[in-house]
N, C-alpha and C. Protein backbone atom coordinates (compact mmCIF):
# COMPACT_ATOMS: atom_id res chain seq x y z
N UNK A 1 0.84 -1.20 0.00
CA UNK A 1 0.00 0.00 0.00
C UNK A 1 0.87 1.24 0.00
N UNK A 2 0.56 2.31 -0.71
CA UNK A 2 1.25 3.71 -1.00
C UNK A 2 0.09 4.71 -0.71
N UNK A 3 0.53 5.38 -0.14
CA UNK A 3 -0.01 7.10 -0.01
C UNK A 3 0.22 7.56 -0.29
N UNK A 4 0.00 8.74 -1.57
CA UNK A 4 0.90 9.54 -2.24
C UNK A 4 -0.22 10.61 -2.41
N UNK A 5 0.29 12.45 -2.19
CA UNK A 5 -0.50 13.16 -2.68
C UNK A 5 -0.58 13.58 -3.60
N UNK A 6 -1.76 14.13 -4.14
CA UNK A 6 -2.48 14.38 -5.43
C UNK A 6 -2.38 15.71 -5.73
N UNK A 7 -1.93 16.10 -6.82
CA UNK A 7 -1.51 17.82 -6.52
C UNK A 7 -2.09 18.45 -7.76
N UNK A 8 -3.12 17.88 -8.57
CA UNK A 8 -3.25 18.49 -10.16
C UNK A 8 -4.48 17.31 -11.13
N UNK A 9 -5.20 17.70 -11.15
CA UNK A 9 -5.89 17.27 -12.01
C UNK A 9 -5.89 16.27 -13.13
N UNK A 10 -6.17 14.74 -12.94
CA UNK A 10 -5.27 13.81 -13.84
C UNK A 10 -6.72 12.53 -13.85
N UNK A 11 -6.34 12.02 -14.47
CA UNK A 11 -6.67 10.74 -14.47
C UNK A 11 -7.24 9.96 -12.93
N UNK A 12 -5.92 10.10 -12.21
CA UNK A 12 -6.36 9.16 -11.17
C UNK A 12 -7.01 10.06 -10.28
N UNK A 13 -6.79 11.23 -10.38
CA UNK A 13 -8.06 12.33 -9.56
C UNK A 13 -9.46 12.05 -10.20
N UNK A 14 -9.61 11.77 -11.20
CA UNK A 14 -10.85 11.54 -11.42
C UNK A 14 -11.65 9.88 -11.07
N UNK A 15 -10.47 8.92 -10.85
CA UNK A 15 -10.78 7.83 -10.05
C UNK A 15 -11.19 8.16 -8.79
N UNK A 16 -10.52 8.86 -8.51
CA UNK A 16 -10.86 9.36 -7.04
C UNK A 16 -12.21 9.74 -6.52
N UNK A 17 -12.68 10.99 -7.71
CA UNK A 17 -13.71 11.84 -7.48
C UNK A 17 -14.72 10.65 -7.80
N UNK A 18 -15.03 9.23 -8.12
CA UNK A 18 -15.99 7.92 -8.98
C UNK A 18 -15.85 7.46 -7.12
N UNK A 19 -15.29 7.34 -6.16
CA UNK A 19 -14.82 7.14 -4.86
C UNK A 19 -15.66 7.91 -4.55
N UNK A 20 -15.78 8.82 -4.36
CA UNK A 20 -15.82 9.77 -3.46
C UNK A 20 -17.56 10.11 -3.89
N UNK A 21 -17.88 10.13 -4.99
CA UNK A 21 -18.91 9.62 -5.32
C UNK A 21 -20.25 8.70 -4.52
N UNK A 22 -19.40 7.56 -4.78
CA UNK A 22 -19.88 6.28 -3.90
C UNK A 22 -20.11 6.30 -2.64
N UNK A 23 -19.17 6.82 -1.86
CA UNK A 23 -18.06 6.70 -0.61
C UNK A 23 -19.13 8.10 0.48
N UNK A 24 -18.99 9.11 0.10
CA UNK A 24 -19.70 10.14 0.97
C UNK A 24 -21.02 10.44 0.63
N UNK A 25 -21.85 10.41 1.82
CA UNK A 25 -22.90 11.26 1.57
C UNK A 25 -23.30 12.39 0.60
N UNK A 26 -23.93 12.53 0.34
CA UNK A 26 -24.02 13.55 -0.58
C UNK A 26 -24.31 14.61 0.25
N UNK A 27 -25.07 14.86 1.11
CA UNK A 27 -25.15 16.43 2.52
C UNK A 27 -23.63 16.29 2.73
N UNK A 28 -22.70 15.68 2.95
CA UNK A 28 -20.99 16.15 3.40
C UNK A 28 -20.23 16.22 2.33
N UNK A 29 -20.43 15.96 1.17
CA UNK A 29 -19.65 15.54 0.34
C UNK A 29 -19.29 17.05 -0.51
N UNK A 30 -17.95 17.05 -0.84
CA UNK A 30 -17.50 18.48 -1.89
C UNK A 30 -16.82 17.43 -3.31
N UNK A 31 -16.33 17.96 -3.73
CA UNK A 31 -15.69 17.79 -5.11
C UNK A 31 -14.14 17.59 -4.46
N UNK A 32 -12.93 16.65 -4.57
CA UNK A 32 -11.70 16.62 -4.42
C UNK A 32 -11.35 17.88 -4.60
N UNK A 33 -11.71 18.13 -6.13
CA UNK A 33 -10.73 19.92 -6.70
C UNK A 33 -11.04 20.69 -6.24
N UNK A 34 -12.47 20.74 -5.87
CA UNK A 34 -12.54 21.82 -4.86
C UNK A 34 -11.99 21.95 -3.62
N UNK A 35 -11.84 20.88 -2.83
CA UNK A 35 -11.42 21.00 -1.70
C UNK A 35 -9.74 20.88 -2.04
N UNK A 36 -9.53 21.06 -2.70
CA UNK A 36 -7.61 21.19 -3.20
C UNK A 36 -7.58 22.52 -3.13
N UNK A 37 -8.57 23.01 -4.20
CA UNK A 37 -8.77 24.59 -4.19
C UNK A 37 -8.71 25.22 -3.10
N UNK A 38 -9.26 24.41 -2.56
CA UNK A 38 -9.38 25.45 -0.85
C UNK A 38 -8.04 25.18 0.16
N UNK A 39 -6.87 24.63 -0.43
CA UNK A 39 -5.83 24.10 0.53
C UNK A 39 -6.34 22.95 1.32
N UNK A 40 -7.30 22.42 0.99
CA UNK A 40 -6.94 20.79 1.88
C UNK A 40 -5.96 20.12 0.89
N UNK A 41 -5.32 19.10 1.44
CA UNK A 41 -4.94 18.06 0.97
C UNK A 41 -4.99 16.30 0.46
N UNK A 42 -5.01 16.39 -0.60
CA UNK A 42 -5.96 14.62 -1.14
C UNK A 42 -4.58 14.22 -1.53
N UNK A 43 -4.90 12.78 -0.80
CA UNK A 43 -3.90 11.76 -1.19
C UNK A 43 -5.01 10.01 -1.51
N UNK A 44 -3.84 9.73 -1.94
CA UNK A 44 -4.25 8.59 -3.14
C UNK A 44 -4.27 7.72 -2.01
N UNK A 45 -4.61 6.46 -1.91
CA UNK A 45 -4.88 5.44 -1.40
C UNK A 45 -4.35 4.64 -2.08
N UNK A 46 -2.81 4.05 -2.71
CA UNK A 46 -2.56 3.19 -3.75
C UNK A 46 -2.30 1.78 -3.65
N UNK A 47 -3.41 0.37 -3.63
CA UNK A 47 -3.10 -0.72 -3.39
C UNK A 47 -2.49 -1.45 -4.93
N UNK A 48 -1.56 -2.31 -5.02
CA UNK A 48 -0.90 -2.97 -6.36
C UNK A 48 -1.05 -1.96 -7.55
N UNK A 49 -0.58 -0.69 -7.37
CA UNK A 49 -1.13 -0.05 -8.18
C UNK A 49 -2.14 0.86 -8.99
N UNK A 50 -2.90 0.25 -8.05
CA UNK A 50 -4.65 1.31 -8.21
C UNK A 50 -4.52 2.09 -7.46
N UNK A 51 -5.75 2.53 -7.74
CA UNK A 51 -6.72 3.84 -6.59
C UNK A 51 -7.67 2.51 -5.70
N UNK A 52 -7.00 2.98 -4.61
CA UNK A 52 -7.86 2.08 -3.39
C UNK A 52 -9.15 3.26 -2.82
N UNK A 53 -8.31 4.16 -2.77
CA UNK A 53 -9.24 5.25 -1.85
C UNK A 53 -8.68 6.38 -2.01
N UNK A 54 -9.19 7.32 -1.03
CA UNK A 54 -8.15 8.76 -0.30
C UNK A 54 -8.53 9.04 0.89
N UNK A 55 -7.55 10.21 1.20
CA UNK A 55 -8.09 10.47 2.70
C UNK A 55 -8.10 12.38 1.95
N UNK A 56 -8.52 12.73 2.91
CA UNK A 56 -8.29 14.51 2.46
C UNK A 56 -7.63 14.78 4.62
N UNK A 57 -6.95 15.74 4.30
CA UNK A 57 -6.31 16.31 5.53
C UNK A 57 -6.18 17.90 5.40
N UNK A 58 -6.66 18.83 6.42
CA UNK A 58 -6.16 19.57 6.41
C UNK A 58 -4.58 20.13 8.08
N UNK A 59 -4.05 20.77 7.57
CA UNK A 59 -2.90 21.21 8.35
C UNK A 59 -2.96 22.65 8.97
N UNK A 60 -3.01 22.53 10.03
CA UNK A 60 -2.77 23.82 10.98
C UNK A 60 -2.32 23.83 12.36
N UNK A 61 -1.66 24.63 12.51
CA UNK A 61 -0.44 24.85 13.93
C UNK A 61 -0.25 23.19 14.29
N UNK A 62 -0.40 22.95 15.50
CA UNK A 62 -0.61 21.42 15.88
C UNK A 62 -1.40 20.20 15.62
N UNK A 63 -2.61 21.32 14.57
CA UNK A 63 -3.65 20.11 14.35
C UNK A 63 -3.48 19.55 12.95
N UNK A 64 -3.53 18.22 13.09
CA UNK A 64 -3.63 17.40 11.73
C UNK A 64 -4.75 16.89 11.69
N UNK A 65 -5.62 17.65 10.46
CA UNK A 65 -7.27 16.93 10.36
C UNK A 65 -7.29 16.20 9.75
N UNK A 66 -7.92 15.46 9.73
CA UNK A 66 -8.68 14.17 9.16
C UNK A 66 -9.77 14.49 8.78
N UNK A 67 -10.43 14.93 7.34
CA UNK A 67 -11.86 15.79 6.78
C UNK A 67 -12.31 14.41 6.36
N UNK A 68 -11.51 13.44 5.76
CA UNK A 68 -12.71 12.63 5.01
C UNK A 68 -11.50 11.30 4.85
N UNK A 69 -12.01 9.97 4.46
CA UNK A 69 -11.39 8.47 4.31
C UNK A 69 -12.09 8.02 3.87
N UNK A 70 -11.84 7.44 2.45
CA UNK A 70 -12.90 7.05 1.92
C UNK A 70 -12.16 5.80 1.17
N UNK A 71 -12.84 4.13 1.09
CA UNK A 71 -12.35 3.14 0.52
C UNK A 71 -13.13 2.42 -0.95
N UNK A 72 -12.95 2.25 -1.74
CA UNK A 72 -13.17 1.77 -2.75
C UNK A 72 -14.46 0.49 -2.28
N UNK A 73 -15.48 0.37 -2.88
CA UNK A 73 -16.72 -0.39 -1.92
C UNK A 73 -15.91 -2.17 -1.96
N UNK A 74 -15.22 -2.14 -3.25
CA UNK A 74 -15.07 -3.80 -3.34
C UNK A 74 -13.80 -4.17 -2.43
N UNK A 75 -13.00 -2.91 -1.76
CA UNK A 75 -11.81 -3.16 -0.93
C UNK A 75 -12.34 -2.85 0.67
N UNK A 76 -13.64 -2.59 0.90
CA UNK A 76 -13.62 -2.04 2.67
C UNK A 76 -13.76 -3.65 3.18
N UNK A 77 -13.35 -3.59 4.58
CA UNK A 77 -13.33 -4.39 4.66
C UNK A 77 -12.14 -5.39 4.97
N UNK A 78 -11.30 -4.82 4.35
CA UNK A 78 -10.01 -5.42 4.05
C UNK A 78 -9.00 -4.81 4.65
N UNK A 79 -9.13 -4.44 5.97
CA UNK A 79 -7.92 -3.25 6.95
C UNK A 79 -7.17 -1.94 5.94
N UNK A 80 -7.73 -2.26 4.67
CA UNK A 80 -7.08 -0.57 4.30
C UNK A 80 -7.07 0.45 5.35
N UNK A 81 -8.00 1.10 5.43
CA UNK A 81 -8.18 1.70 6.20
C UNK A 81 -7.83 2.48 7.30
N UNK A 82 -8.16 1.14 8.08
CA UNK A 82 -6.99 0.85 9.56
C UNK A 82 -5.53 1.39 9.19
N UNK A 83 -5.13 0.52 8.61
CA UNK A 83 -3.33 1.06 8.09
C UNK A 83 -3.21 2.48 7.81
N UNK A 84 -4.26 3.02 7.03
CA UNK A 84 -3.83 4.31 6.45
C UNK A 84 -3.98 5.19 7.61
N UNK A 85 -4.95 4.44 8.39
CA UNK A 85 -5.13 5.84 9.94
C UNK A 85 -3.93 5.64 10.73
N UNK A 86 -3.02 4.15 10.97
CA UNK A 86 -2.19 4.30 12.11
C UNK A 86 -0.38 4.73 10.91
N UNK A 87 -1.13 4.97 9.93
CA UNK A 87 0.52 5.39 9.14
C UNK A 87 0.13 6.87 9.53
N UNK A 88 -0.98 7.00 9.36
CA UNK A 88 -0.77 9.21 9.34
C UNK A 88 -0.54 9.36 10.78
N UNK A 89 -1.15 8.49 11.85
CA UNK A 89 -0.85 9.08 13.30
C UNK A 89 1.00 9.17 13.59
N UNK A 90 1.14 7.66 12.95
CA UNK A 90 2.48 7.30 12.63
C UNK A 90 3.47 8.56 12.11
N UNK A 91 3.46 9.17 11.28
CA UNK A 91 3.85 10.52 10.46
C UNK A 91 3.87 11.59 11.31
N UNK A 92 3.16 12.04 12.56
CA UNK A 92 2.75 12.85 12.84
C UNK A 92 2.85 12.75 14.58
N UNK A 93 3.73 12.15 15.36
CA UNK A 93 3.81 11.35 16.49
C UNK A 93 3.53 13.00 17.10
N UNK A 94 3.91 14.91 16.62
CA UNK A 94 4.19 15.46 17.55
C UNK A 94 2.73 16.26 17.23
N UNK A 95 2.27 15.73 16.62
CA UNK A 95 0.60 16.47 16.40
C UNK A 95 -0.57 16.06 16.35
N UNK A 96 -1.93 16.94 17.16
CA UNK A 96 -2.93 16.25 17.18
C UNK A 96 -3.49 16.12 15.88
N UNK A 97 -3.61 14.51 16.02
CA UNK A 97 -4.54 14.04 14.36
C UNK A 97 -6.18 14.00 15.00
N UNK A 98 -6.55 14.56 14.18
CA UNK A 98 -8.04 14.96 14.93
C UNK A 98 -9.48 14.30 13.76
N UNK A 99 -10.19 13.72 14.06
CA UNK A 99 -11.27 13.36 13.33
C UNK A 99 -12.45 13.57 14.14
N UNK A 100 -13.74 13.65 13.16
CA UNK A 100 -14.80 13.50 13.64
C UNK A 100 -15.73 12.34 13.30
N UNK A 101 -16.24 11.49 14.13
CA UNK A 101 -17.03 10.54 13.30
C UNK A 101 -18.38 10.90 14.33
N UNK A 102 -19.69 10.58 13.73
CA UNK A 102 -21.23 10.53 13.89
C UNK A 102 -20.98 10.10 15.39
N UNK A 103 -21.90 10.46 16.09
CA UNK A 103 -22.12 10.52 17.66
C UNK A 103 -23.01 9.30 17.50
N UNK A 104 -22.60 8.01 18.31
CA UNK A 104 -23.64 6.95 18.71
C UNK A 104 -24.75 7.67 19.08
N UNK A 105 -25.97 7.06 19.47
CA UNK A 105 -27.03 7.75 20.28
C UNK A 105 -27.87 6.46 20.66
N UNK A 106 -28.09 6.35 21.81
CA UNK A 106 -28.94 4.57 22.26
C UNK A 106 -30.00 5.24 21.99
N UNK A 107 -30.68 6.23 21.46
CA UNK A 107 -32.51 6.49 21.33
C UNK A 107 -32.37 6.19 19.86
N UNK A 108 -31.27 5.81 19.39
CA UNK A 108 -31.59 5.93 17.38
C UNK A 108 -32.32 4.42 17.70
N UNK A 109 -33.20 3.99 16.44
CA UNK A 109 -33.43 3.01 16.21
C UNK A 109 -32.31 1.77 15.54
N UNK A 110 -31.44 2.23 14.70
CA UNK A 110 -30.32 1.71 14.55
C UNK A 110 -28.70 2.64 14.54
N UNK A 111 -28.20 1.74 15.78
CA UNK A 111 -27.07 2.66 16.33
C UNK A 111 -26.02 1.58 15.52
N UNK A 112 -25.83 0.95 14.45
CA UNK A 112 -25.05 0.02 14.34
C UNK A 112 -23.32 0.77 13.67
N UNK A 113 -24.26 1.45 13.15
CA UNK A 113 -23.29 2.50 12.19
C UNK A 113 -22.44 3.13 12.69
N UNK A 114 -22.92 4.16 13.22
CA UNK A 114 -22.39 5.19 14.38
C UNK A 114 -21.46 4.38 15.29
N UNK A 115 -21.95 3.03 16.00
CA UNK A 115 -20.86 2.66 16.81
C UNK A 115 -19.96 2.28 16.17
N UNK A 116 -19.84 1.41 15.11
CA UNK A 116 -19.06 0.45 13.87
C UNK A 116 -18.05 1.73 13.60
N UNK A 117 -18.09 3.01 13.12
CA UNK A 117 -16.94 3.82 12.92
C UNK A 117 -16.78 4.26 13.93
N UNK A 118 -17.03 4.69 14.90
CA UNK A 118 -16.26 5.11 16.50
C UNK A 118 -15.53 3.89 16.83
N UNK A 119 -16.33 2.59 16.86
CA UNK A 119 -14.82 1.92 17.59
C UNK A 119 -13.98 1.26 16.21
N UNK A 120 -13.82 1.88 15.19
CA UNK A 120 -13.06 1.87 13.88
C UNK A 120 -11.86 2.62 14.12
N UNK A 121 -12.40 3.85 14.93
CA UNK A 121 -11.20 4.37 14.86
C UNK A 121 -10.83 4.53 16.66
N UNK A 122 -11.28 4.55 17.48
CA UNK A 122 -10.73 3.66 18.62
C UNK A 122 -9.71 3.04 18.43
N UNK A 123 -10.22 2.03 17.59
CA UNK A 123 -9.13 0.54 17.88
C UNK A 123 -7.84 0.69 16.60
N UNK A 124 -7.47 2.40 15.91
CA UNK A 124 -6.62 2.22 15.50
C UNK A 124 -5.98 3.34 15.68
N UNK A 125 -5.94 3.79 17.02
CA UNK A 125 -5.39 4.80 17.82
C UNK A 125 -5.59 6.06 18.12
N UNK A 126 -6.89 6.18 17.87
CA UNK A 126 -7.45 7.42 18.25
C UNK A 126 -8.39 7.34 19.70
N UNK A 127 -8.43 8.80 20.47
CA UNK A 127 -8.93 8.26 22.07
C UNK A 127 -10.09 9.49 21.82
N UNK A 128 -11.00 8.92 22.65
CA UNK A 128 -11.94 9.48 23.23
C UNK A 128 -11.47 11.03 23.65
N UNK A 129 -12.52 11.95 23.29
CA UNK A 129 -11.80 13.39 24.21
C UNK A 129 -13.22 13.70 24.87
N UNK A 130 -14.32 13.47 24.51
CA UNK A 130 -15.79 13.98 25.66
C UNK A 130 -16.51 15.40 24.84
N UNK A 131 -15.38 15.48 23.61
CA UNK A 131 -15.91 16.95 22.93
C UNK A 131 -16.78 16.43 21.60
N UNK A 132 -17.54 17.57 21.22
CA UNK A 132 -18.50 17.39 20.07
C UNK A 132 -18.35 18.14 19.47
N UNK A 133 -18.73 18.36 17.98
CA UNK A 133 -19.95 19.50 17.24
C UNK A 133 -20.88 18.94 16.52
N UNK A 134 -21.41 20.00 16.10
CA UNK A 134 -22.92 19.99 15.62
C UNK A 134 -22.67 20.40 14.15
N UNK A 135 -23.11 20.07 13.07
CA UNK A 135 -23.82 20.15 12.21
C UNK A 135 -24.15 19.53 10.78
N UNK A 136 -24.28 19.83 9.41
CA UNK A 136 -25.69 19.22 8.75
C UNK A 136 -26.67 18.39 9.35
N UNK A 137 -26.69 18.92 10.62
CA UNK A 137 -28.25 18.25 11.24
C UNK A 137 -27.61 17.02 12.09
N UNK A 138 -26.24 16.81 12.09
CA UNK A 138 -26.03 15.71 12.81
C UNK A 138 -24.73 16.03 13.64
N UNK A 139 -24.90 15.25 15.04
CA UNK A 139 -23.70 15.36 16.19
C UNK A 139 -22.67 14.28 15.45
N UNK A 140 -21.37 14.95 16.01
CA UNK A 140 -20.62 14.54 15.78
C UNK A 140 -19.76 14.29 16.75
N UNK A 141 -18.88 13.28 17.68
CA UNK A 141 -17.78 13.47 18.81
C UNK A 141 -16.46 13.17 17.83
N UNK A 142 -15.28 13.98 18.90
CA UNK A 142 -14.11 14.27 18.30
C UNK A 142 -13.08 13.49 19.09
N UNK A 143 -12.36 12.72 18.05
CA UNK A 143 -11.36 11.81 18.54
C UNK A 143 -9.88 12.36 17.90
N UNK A 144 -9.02 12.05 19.04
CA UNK A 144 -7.81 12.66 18.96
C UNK A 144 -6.66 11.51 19.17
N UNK A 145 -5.45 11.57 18.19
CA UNK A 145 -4.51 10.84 18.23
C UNK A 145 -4.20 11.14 19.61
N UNK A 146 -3.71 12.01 20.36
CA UNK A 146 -3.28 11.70 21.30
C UNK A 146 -3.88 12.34 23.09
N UNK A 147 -3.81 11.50 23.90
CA UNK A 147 -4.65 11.60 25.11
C UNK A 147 -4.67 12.99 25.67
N UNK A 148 -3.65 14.32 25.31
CA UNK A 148 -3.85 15.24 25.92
C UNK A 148 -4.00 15.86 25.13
N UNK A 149 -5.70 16.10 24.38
CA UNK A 149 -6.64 16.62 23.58
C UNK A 149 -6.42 18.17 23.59
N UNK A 150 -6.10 18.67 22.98
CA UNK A 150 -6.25 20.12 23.24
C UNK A 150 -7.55 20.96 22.94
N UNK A 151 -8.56 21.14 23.51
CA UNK A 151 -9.89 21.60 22.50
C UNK A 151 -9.67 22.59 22.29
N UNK A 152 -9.06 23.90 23.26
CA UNK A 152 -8.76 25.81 22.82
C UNK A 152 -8.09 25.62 21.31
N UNK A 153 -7.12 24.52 20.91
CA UNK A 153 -6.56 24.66 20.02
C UNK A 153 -7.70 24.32 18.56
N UNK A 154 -8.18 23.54 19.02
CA UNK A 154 -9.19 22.63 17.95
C UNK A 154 -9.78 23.93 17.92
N UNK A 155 -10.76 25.21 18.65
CA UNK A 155 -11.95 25.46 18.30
C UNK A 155 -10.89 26.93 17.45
N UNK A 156 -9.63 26.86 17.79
CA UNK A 156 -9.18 28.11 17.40
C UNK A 156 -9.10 27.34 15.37
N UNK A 157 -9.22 26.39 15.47
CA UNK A 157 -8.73 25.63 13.77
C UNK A 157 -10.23 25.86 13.53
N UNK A 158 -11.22 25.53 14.08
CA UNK A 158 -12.49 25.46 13.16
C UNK A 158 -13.33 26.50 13.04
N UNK A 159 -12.42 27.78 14.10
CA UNK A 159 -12.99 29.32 13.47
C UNK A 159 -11.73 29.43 12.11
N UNK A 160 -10.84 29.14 12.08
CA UNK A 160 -9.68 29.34 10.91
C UNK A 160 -10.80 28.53 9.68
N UNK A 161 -10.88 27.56 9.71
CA UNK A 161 -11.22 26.59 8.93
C UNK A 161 -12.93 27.35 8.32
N UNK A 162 -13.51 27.87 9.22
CA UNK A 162 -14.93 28.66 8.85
C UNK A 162 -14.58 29.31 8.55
N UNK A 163 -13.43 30.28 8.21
CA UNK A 163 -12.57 31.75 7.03
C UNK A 163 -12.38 31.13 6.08
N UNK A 164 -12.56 29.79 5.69
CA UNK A 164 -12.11 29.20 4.26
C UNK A 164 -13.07 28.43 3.49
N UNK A 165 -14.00 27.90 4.63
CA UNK A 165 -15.64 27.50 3.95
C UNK A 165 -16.77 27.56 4.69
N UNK A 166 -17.29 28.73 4.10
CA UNK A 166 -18.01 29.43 4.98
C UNK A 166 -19.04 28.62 5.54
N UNK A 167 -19.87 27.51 5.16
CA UNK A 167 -20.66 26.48 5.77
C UNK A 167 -20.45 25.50 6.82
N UNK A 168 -19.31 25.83 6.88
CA UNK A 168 -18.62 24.91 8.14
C UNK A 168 -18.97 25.37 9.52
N UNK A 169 -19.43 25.55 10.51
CA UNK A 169 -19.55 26.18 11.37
C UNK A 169 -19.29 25.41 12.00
N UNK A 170 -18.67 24.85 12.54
CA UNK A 170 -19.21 24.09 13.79
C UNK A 170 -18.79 25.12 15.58
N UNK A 171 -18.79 24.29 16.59
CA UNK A 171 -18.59 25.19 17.93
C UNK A 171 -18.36 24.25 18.69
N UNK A 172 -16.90 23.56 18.72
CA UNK A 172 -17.10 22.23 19.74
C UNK A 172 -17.56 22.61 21.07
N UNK A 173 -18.04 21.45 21.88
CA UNK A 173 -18.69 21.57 23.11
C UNK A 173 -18.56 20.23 23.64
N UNK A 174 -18.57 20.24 25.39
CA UNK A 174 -18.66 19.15 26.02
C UNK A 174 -20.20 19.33 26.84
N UNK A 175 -20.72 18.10 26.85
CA UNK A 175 -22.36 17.52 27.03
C UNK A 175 -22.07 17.74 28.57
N UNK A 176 -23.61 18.03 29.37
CA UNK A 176 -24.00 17.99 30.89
C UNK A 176 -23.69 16.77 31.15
N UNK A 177 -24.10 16.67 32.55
CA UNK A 177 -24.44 15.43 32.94
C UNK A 177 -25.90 14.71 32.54
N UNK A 178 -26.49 15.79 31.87
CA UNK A 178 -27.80 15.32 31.35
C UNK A 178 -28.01 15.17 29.58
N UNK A 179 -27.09 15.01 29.35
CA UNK A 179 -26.46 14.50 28.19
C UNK A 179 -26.76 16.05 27.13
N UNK A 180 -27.07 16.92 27.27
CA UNK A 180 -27.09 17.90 26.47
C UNK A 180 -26.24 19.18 26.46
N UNK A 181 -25.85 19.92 25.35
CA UNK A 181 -25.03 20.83 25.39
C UNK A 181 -24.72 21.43 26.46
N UNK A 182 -23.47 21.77 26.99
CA UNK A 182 -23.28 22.71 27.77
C UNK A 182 -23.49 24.39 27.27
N UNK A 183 -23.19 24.71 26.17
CA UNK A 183 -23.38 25.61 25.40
C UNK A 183 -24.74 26.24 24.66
N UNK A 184 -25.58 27.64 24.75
CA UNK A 184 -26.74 27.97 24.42
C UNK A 184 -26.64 28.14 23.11
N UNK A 185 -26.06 27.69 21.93
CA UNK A 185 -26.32 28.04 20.33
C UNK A 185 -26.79 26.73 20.02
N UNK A 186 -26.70 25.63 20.47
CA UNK A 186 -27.39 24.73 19.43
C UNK A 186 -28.30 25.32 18.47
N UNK A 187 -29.30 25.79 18.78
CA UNK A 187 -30.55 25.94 17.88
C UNK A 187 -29.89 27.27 16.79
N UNK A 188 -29.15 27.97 17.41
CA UNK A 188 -28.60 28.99 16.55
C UNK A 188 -27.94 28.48 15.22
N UNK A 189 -27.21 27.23 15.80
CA UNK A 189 -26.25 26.25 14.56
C UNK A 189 -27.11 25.64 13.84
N UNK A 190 -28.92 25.44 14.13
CA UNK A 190 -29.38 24.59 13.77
C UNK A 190 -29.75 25.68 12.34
N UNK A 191 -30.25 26.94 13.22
CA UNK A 191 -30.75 27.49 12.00
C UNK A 191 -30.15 28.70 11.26
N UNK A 192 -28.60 28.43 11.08
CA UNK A 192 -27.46 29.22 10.22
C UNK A 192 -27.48 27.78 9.35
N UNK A 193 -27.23 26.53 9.50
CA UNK A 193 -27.33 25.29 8.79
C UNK A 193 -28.20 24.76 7.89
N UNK A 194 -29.29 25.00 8.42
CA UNK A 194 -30.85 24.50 7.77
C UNK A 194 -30.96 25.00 5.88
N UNK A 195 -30.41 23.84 5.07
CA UNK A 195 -30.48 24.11 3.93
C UNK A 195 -29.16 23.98 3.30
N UNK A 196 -28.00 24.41 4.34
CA UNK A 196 -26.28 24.59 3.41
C UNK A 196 -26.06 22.99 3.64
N UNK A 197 -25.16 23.00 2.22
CA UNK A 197 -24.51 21.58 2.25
C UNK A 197 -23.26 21.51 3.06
N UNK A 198 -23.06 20.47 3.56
CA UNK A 198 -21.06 20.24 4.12
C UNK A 198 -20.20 20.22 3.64
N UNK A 199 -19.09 20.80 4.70
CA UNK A 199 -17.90 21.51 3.80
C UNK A 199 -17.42 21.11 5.03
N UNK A 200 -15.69 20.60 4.28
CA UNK A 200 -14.81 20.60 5.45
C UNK A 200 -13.24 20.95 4.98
């Protein structure tokens, strides 16, 4: 397996974008070139030669994001994946690698999903931090390569990161003891959101 980034418009970027296609939602989903355009970074996923997948990352002060991972449907399954998350933590031993995946919730009718990628990336070295955000209509908790989470730093990247796409809003937050925001904007995020697509 090879990781290699993608810097220009080619052929295998357009394998990519047939991925990415498949692979994301359509409410989260942008265009690769666009999100190149905007300074994230797409790298190839290369198994025997193909396009397996990509990941997109963006870079700032200490934080290494993790925006998107996406695997080819006839290869998931097959620890790609896994590898490609503990090579970037791997790369990056002095910075937080930061992702967001969908917030379990025991009131959904099917929580299978939501748990299936939280302990996906659990079990390939990312920890629990107790922080969230909010939006296209769905919670999200934030997992961090490493145990001393910084959130001042995170919320200072995702006001940076909302100067570069403006739909992004998010406002991390840690939950009561009664499982709801500590913070009074939810409904404010709900309805600056209501209608924009995702951007990361």
């Amino acid at each position: 397996m090879e990781i290699r980034r993608i810097t220009g418009v080619s052929g295998e970027l357009r394998a990519l974008e047939e991925i990415n296609e498949e692979a994301i939602p359509e409410c989260e989903r942008n265009t690769l070139a666009d999100l190149m355009a905007s300074g994230a970074e797409v790298y190839c996923i290369d198994v025997e030669g193909e396009p397996a997948g990509f990941i997109v990352t963006r870079s700032w002060r200490n934080i290494m994001y993790l925006a998107y991972l996406a695997v080819r449907a006839d290869l998931r399954s097959c620890g790609i994946g896994g590898r490609v998350i503990r090579e970037l933590i791997r790369r990056y031993p002095d910075r937080q690698v930061i992702v967001e995946y969908e917030a379990p919730d025991e009131r959904r009718a099917d929580n299978t999903l939501p748990l299936r990628r939280k302990n996906f990336y659990l079990r390939n070295g990312f920890y629990e931090t107790g922080w969230y955000t909010y939006y296209d209509g769905t919670e999200f908790e934030i997992g961090c390569s490493r145990e001393d989470y910084d959130p001042q730093e995170f919320g200072d990247f995702t006001d940076w990161l909302s100067g570069i796409v403006s739909d992004h809003i998010p406002h991390p937050y840690r939950k009561t003891e009664a499982g709801l925001r500590n913070e009074p904007d939810k409904e404010k995020d709900l309805q600056r959101m209501k209608g924009q697509a995702g951007g990361k």
